[in-house]
C-alpha atoms as a PDB file:
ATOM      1  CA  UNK A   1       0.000   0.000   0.000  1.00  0.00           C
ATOM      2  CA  UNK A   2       1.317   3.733  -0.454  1.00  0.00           C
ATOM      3  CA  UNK A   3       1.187   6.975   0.751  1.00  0.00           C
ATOM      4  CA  UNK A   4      -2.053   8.198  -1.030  1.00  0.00           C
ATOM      5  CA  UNK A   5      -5.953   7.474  -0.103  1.00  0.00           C
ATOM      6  CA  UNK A   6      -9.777   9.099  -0.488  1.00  0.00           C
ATOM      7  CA  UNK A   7      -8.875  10.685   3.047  1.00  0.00           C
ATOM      8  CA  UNK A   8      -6.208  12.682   2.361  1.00  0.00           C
ATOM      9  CA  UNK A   9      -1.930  12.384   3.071  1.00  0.00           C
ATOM     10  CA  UNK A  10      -0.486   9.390   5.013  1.00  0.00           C
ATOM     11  CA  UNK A  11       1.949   6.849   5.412  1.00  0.00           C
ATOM     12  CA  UNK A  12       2.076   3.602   6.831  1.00  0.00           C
ATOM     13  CA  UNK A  13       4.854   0.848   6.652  1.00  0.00           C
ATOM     14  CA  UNK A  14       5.642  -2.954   6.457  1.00  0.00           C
ATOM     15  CA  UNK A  15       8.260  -4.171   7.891  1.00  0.00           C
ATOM     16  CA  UNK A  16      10.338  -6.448   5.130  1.00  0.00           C
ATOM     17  CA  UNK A  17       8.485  -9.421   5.726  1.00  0.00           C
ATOM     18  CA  UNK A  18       5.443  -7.652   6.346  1.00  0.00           C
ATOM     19  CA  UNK A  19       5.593  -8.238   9.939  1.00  0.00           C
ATOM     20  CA  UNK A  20       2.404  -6.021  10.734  1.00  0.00           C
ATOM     21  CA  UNK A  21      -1.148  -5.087  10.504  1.00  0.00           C
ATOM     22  CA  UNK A  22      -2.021  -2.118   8.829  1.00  0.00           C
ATOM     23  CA  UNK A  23      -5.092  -1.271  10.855  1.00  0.00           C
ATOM     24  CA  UNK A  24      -7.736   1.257  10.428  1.00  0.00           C
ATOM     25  CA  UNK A  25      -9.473   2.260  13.764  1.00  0.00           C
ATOM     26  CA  UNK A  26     -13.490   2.587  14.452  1.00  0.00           C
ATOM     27  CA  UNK A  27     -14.484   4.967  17.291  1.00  0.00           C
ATOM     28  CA  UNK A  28     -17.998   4.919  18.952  1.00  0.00           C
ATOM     29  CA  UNK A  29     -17.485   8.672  20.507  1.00  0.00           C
ATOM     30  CA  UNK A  30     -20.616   8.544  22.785  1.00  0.00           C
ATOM     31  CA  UNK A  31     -20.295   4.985  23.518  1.00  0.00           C
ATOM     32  CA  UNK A  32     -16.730   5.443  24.711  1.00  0.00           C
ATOM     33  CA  UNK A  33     -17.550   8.810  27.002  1.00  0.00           C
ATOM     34  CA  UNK A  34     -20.168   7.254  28.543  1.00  0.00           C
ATOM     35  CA  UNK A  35     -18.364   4.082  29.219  1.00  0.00           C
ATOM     36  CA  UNK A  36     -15.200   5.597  30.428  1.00  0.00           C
ATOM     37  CA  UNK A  37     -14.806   8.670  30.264  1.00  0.00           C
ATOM     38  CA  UNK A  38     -17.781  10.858  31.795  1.00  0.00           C
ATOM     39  CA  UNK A  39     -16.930  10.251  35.300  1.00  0.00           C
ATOM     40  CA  UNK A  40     -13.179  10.429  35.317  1.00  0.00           C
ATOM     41  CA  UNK A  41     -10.121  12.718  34.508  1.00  0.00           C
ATOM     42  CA  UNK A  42      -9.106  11.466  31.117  1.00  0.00           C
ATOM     43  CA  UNK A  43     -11.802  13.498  28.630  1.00  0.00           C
ATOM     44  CA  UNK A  44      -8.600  15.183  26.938  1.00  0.00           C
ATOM     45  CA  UNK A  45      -7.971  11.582  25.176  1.00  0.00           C
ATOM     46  CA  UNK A  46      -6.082  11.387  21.904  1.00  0.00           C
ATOM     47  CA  UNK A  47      -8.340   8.326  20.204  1.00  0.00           C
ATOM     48  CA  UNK A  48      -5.575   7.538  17.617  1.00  0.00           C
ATOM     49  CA  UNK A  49      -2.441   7.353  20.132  1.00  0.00           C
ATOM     50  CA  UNK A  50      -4.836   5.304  22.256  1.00  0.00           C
ATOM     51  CA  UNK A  51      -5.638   2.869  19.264  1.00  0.00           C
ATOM     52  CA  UNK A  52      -1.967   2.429  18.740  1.00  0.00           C
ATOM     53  CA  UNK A  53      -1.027   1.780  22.530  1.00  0.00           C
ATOM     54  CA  UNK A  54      -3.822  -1.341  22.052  1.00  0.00           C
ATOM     55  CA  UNK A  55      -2.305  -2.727  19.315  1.00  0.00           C
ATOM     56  CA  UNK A  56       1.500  -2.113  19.857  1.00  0.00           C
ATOM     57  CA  UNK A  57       3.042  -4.894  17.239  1.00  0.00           C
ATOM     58  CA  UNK A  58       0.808  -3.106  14.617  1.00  0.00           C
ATOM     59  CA  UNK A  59       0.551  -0.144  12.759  1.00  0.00           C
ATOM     60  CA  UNK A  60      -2.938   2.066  13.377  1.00  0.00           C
ATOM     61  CA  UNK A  61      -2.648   4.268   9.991  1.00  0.00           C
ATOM     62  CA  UNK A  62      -6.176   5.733  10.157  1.00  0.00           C
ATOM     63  CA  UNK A  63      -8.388   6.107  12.688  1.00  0.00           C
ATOM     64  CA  UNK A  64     -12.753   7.151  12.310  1.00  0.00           C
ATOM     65  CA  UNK A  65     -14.419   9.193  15.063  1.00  0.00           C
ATOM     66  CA  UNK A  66     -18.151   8.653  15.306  1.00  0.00           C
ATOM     67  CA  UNK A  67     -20.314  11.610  16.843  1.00  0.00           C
ATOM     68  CA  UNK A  68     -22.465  14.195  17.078  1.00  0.00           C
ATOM     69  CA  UNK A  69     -22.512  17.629  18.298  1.00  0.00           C
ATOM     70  CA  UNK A  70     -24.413  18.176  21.204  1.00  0.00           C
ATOM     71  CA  UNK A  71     -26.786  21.023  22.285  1.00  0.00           C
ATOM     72  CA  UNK A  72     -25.955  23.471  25.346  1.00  0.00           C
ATOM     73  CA  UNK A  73     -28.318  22.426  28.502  1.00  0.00           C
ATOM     74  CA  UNK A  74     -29.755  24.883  30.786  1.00  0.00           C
ATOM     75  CA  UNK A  75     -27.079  22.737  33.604  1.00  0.00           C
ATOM     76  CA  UNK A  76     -24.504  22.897  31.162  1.00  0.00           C
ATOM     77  CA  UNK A  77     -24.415  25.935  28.821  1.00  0.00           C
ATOM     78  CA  UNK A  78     -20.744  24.996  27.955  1.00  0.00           C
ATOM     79  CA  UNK A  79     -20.909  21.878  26.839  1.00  0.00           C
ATOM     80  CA  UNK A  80     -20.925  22.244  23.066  1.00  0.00           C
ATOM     81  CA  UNK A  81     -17.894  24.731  23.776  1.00  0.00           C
ATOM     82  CA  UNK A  82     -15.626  21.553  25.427  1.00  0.00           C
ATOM     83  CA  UNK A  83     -16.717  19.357  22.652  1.00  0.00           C
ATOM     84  CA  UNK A  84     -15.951  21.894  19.587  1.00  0.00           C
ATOM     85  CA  UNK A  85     -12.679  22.469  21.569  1.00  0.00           C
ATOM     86  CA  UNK A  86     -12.184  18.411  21.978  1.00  0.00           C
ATOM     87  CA  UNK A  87     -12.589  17.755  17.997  1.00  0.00           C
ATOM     88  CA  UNK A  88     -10.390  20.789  17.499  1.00  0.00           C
ATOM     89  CA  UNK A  89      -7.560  18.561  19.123  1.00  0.00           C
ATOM     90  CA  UNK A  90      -8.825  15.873  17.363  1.00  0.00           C
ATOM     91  CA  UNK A  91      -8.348  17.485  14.214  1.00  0.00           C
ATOM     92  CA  UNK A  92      -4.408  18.341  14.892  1.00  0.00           C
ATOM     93  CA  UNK A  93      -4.118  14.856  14.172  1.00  0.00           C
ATOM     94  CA  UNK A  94      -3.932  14.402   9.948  1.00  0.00           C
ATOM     95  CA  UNK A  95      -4.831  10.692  10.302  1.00  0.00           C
ATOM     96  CA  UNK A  96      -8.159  11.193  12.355  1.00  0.00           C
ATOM     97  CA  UNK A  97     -11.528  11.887  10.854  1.00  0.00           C
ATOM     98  CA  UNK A  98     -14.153  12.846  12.502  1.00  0.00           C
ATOM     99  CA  UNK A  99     -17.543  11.548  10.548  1.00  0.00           C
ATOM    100  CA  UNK A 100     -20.798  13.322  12.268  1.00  0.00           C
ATOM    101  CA  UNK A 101     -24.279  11.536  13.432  1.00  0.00           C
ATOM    102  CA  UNK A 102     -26.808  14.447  14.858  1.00  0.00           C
ATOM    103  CA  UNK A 103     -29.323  14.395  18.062  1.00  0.00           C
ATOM    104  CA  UNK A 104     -33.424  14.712  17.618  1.00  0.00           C
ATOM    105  CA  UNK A 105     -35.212  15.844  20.475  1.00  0.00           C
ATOM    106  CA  UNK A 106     -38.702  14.990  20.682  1.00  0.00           C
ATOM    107  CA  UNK A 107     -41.465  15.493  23.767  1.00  0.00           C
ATOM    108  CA  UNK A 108     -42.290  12.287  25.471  1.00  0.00           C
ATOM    109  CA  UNK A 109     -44.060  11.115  28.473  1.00  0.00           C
ATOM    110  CA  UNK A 110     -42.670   8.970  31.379  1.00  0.00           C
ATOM    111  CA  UNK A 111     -43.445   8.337  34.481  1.00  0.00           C
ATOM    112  CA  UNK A 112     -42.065   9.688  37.337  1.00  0.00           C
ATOM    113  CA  UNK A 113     -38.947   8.065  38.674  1.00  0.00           C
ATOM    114  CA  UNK A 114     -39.406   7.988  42.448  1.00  0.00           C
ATOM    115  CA  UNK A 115     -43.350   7.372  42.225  1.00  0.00           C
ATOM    116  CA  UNK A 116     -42.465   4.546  40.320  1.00  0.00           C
ATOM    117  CA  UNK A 117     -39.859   2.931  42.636  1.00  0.00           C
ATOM    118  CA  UNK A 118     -42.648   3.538  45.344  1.00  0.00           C
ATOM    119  CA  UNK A 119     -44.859   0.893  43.586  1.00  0.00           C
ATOM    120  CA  UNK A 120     -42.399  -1.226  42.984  1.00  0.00           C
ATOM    121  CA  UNK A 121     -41.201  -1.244  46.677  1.00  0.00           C
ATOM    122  CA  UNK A 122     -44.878  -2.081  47.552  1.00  0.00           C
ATOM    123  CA  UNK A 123     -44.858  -5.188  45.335  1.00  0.00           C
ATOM    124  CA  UNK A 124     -41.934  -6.342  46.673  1.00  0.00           C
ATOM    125  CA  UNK A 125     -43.101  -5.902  50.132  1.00  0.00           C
ATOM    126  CA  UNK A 126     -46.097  -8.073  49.001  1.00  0.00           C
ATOM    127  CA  UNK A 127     -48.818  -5.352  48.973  1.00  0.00           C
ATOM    128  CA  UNK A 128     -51.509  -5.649  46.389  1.00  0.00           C
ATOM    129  CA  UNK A 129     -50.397  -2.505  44.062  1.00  0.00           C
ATOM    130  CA  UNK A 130     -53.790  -3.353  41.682  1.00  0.00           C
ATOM    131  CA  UNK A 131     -54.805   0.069  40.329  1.00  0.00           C
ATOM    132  CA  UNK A 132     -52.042   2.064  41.375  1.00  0.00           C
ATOM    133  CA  UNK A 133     -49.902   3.942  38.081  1.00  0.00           C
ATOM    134  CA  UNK A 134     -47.097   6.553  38.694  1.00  0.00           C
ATOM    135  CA  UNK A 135     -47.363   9.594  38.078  1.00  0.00           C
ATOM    136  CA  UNK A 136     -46.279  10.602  34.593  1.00  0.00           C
ATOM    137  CA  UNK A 137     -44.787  13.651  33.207  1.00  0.00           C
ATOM    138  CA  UNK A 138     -43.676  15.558  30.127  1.00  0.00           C
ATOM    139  CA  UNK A 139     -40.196  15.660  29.306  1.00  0.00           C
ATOM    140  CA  UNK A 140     -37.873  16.484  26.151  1.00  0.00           C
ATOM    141  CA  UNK A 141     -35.652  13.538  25.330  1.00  0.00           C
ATOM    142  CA  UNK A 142     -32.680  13.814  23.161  1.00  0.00           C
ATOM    143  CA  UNK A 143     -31.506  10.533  21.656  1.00  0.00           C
ATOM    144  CA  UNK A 144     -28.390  10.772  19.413  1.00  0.00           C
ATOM    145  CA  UNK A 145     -29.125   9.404  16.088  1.00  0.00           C
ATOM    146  CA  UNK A 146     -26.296   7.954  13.628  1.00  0.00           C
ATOM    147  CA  UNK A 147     -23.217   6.783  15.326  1.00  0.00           C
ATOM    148  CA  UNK A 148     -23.825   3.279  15.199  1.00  0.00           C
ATOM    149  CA  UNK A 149     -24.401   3.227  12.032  1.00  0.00           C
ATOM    150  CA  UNK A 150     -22.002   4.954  10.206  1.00  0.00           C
ATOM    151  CA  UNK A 151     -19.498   3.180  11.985  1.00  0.00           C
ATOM    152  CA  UNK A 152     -20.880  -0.420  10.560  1.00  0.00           C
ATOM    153  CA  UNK A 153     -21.407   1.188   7.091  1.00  0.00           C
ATOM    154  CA  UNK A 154     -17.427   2.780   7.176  1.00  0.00           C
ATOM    155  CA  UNK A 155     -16.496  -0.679   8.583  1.00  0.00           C
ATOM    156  CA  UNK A 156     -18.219  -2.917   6.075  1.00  0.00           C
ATOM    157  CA  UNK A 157     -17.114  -0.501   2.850  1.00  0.00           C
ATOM    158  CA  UNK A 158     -13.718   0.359   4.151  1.00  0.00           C
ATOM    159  CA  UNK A 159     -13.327  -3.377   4.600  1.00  0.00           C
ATOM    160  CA  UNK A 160     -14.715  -4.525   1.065  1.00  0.00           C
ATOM    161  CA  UNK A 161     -12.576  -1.607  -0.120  1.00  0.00           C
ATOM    162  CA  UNK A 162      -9.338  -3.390   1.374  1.00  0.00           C
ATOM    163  CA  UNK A 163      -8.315  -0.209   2.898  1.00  0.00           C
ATOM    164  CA  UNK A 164      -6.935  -2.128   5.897  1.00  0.00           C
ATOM    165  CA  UNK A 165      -5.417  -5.227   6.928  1.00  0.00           C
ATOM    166  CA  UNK A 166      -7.317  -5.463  10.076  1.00  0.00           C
ATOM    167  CA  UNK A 167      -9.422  -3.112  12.100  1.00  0.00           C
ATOM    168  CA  UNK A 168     -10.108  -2.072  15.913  1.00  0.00           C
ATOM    169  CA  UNK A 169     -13.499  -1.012  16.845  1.00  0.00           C
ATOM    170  CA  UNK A 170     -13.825   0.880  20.682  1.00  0.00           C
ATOM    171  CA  UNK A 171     -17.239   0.498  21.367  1.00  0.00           C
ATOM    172  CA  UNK A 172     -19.726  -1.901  23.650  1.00  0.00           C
ATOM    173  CA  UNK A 173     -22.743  -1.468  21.569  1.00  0.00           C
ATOM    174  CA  UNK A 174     -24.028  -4.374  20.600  1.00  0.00           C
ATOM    175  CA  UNK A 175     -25.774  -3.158  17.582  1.00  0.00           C
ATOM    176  CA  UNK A 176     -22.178  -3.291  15.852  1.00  0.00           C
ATOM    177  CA  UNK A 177     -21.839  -7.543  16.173  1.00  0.00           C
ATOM    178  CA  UNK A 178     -23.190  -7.969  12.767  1.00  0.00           C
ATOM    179  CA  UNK A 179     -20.953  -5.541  10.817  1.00  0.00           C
ATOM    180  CA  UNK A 180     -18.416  -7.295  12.647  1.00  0.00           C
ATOM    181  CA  UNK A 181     -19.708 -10.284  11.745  1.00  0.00           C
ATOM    182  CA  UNK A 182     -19.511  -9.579   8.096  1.00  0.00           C
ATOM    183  CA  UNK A 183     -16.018  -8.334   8.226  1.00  0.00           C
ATOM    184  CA  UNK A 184     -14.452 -11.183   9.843  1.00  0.00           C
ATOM    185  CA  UNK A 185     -16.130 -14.348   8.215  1.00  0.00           C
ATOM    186  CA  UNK A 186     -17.650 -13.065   5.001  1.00  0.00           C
ATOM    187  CA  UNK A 187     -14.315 -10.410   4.138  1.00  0.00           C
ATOM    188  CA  UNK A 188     -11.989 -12.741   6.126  1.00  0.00           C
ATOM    189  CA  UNK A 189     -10.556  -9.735   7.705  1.00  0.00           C
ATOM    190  CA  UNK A 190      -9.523  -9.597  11.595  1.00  0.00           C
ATOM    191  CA  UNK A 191     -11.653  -7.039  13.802  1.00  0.00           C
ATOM    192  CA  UNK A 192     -10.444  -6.784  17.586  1.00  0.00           C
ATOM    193  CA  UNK A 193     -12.833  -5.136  19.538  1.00  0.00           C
ATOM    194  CA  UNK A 194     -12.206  -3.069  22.464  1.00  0.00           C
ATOM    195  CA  UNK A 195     -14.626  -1.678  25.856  1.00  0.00           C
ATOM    196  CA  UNK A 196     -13.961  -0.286  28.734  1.00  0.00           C
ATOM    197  CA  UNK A 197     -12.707  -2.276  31.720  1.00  0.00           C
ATOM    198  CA  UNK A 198     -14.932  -1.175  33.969  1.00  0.00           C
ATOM    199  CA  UNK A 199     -18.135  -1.759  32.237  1.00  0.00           C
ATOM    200  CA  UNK A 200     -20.730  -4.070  34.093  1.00  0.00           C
ATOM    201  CA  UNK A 201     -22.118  -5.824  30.769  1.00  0.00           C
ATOM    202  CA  UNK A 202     -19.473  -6.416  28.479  1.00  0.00           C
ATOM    203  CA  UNK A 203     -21.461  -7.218  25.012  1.00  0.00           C
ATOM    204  CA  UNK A 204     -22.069 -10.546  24.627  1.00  0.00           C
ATOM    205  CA  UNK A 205     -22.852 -10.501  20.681  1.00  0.00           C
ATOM    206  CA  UNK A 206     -19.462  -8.445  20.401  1.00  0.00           C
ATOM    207  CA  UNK A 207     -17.847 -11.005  22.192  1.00  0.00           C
ATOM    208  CA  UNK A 208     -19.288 -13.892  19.981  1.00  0.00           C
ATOM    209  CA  UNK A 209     -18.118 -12.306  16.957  1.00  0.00           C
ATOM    210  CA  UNK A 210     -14.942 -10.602  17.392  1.00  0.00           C
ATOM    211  CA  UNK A 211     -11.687 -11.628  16.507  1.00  0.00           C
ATOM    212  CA  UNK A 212     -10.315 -10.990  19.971  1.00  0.00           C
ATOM    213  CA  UNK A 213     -12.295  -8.774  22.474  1.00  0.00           C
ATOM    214  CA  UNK A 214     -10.654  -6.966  25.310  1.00  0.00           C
ATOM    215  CA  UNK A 215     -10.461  -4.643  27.987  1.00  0.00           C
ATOM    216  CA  UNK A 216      -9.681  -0.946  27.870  1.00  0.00           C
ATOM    217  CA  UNK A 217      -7.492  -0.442  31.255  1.00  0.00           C
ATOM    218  CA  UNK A 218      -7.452   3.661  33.204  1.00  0.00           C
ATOM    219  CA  UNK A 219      -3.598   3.526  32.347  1.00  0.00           C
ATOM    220  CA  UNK A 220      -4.060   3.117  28.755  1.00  0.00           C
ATOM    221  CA  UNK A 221      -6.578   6.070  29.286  1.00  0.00           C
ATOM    222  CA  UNK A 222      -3.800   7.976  31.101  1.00  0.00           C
ATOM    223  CA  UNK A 223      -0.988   7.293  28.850  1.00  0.00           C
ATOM    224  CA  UNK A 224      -2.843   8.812  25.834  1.00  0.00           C
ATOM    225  CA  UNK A 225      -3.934  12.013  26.723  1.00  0.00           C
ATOM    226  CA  UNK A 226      -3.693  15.064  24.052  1.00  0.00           C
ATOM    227  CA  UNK A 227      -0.975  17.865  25.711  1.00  0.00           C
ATOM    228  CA  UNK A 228      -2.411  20.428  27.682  1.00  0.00           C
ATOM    229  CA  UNK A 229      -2.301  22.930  25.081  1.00  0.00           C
ATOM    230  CA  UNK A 230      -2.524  22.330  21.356  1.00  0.00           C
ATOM    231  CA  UNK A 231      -1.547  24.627  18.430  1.00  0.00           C
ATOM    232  CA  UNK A 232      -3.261  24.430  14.865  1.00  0.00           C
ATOM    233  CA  UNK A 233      -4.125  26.822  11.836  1.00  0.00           C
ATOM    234  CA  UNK A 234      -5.936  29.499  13.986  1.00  0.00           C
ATOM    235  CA  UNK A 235      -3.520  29.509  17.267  1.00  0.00           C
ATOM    236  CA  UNK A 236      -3.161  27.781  20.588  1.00  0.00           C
ATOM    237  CA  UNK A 237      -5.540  26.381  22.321  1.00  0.00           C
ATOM    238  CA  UNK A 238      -5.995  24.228  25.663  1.00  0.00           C
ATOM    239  CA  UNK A 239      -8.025  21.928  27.457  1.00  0.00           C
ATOM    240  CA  UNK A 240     -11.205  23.125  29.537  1.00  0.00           C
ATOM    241  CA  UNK A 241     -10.033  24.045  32.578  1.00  0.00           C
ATOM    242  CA  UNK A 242     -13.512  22.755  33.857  1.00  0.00           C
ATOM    243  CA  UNK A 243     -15.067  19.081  32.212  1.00  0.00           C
END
């Protein structure tokens, strides 16, 4: 393979006996924050560096970012501000692309959380809960459209394209064990499949069909975190000092 693709300017490289994977990396952005990195320190994560660490022998040449951009909450005004300033360090990186699903909010009704575990505490304490419905209540529900599939459809094409000798997909979302599927048995092309350590339900469909499925450790979270500050076309920039 050379130096030229669709995507733009890059180089990977076989050792003489072609020794090593090139590998193309798949990135479920909302599937990994919530997973791993909402509740801890390591938001400022550089995707592709982290792809590499979990495949050291290899060579990650490319690497796809799956998301969407999210709207500012009346809790969180600044949240579209850290993620626009996130994907700008993203984009420092020539061999990352960032490939956009989009959120649809839509009014719902549901009941009310606490009313609800009230009748269900009754039940389990035996008492006869006939007739009895929580209370419900309007609410505006965002649900983030996309992701998953664009990542399957890049997978599938980029595979049938022969773009890559293998690929890693970060992600715990079941929906994804059939593009895997098709990759590895009907392209005969490997497709290791990370998740986060800590997660209580690691996918059993992934499991099933991935080449090899495994853990995403803090440390490797740690190791592969973007510089405080970051220059590119329009200046320096630097993490949010709040996340």
């Amino acid at each position: 393979m050379g130096c030229e693709t669709a995507f733009g300017r890059f180089c990977f490289f076989r050792g003489p006996e072609g020794d090593f994977l090139n590998i193309w990396a798949y990135i479920d952005g909302f599937n990994l924050y919530n997973g791993a990195l909402k509740k801890s320190p390591y938001k400022w994560l550089n995707v592709h560096t982290l792809s590499q660490t979990l495949r050291p022998t290899d060579q990650v040449s490319y690497t796809k970012f799956f998301s969407a951009k999210v709207d500012a909450r009346p809790n969180d005004p600044s949240q579209p501000l850290r993620q626009m300033l996130y994907w700008r360090a993203l984009r420092t990186i020539p061999s990352i692309k960032i490939i956009e699903g989009h959120f649809i909010t839509k009014k719902t009704n549901l009941p009310d959380a606490d009313d609800l575990d009230r009748i269900k505490n009754l039940q389990l304490s035996g008492i006869d809960t006939t007739g009895q419905f929580p209370k419900m209540a309007h609410v505006y529900r965002s649900e983030e459209k996309g992701t998953d599939v664009n990542l399957a459809v890049h997978l599938v094409h980029d595979a049938h394209m022969k773009r890559f000798d293998a690929a890693i997909v970060i992600s715990n979302d079941s929906d994804l064990a059939e593009s895997v599927r098709i990759v590895r048995e009907e392209l005969k092309l490997p497709v290791f499949v990370f998740y986060y350590a800590h997660t209580k339900h690691p996918s059993f469909q992934l499991k099933q069909v991935a080449s090899r499925f495994r853990p995403i450790q803090d440390s490797h979270l740690l190791n592969n975190q973007f510089p405080q500050t970051l220059e590119d076309q329009r200046g320096q920039f630097s993490k949010p000092t709040e996340w």
